[in-house]
Protein backbone atom coordinates (compact mmCIF):
# COMPACT_ATOMS: atom_id res chain seq x y z
CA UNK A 1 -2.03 9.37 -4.46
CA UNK A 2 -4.30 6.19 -3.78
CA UNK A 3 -3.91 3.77 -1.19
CA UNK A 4 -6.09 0.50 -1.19
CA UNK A 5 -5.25 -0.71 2.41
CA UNK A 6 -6.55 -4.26 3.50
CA UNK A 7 -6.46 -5.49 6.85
CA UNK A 8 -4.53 -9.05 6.64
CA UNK A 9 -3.65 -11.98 9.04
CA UNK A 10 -0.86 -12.57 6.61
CA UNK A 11 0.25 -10.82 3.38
CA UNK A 12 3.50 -11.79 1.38
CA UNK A 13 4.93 -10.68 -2.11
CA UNK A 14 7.17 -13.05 -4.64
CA UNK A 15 9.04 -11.87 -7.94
CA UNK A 16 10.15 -14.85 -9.69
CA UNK A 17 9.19 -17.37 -7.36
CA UNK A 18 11.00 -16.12 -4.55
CA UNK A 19 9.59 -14.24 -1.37
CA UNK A 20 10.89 -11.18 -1.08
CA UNK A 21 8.46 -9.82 1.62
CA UNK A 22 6.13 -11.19 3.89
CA UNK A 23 3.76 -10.25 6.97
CA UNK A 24 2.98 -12.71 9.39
CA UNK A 25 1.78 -10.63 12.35
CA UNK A 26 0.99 -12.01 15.79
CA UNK A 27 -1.93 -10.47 15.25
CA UNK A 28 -3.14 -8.23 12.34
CA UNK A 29 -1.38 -6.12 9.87
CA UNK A 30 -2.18 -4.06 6.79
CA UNK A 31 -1.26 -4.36 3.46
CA UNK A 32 -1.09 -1.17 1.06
CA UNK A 33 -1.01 -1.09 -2.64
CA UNK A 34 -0.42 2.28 -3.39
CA UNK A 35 -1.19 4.26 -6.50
CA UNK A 36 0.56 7.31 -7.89
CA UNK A 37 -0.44 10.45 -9.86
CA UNK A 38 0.88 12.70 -11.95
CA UNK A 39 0.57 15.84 -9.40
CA UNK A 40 1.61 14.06 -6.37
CA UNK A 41 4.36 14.83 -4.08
CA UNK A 42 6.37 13.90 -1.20
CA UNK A 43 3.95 16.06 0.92
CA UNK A 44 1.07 13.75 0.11
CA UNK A 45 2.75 10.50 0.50
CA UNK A 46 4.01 12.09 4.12
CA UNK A 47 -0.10 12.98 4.80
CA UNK A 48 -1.41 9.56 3.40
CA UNK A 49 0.99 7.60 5.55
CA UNK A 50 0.09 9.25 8.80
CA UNK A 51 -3.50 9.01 7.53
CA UNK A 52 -2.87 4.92 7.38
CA UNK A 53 -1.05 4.92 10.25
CA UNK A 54 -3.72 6.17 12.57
CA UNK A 55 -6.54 4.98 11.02
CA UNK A 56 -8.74 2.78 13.20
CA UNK A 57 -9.21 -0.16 10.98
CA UNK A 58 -7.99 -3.01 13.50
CA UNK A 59 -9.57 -4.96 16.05
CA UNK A 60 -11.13 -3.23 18.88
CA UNK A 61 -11.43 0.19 16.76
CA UNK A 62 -7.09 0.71 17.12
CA UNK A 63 -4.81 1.58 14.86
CA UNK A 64 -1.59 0.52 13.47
CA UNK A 65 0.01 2.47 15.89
CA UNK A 66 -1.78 1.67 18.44
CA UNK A 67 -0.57 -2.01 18.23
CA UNK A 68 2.10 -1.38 15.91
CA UNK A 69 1.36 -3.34 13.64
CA UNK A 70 3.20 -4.71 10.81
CA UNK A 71 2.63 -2.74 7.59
CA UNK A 72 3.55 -4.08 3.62
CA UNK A 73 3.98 -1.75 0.82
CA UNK A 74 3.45 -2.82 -2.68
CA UNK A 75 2.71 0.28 -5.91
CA UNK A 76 0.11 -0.59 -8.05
CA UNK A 77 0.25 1.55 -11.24
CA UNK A 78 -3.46 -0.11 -12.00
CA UNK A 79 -5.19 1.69 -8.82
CA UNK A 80 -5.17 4.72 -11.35
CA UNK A 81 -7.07 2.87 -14.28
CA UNK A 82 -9.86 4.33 -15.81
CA UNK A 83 -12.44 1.78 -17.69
CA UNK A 84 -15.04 4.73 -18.46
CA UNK A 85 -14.70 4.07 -22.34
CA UNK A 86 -14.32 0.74 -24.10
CA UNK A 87 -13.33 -2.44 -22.92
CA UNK A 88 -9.85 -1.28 -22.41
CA UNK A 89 -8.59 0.48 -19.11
CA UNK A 90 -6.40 3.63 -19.76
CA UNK A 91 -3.46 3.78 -17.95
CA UNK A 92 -3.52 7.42 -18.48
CA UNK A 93 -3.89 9.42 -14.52
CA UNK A 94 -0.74 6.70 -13.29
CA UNK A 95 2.36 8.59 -13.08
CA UNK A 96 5.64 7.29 -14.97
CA UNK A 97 7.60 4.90 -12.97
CA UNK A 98 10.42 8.16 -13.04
CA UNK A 99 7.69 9.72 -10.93
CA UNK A 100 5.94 7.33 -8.77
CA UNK A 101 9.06 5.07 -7.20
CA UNK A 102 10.39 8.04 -5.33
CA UNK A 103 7.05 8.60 -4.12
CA UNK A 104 6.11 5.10 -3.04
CA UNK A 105 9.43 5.00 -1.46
CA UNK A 106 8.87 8.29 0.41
CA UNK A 107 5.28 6.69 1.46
CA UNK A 108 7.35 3.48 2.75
CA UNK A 109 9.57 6.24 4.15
CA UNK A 110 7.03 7.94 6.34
CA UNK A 111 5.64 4.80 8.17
CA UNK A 112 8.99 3.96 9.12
CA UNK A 113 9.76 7.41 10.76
CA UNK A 114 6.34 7.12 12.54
CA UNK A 115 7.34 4.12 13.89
CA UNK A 116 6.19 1.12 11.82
CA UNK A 117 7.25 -2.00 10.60
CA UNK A 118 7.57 -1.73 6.71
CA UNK A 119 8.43 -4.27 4.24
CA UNK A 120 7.97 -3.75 0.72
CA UNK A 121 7.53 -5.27 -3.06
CA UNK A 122 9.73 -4.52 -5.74
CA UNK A 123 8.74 -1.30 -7.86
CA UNK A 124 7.93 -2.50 -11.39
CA UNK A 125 8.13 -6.50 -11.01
CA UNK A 126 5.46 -8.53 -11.94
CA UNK A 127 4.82 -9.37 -8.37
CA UNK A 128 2.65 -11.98 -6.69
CA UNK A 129 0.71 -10.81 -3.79
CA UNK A 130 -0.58 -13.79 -1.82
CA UNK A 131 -2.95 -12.38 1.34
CA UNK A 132 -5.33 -13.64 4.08
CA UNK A 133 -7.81 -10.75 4.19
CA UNK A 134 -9.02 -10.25 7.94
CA UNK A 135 -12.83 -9.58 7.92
CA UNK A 136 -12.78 -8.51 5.34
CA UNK A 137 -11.88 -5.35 5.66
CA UNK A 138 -10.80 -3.12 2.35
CA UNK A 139 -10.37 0.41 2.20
CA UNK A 140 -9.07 3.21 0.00
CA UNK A 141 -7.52 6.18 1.51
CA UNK A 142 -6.96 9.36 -1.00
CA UNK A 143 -5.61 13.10 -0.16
């Protein structure tokens, strides 16, 4: 499991032209795409959520829990993409949807039972992320 975390000022996600999530913090917030594998399981999307959770990336050196901050889910399949050969990435290390929704969900799952605010995309929609990236600060958490 790969998460590519970016701290954001805003963050929102439309399928089809309508807003189905958004992020508009009083202060900061995150925003998480979050990448699935075939031999991941609900233990590592429990671990990588706590990791996010905690991890210092705000202002002042907090944490999302620290100021409980707002936090915005969205999978992306492409996190897994390998462009070693060719011209053409291989979608080949992404787990089947069968596999990764349950696990994105039970990522989405985790913040909320430590205490955050979640909102999430829709698993498999050609989604439109819009984001104000706060720094910037981009970071990829793995387990």
């Amino acid at each position: 499991m790969r998460v590519l975390v970016q701290r954001v000022s805003s963050a929102s996600v439309s399928v089809d032209g309508q807003v189905v999530s958004a992020l508009r913090p009083a202060g900061q917030g995150l925003l998480a795409f979050v990448g699935v594998t075939h031999d991941d399981d609900p233990g590592k999307a429990r671990r990588l959520a706590e990791k996010l959770w905690y991890l210092r990336i705000l202002a002042d050196e907090r944490s999302a829990a620290d100021v409980h901050a707002p936090i915005l889910v969205v999978s992306q399949f492409t996190l897994y993409a390998d462009t070693a050969k060719g011209r053409r990435p291989s979608w080949n290390a992404a787990a089947p949807g069968a596999v990764a929704e349950p696990l994105v969900d039970a990522f989405a799952a985790a913040l909320h039972a430590l205490g955050a605010d979640v909102q999430t995309g829709v698993f498999g929609a050609n989604m439109q992320v819009e984001l104000v990236n706060d720094g910037p600060v981009t970071v990829i958490l793995e387990i």
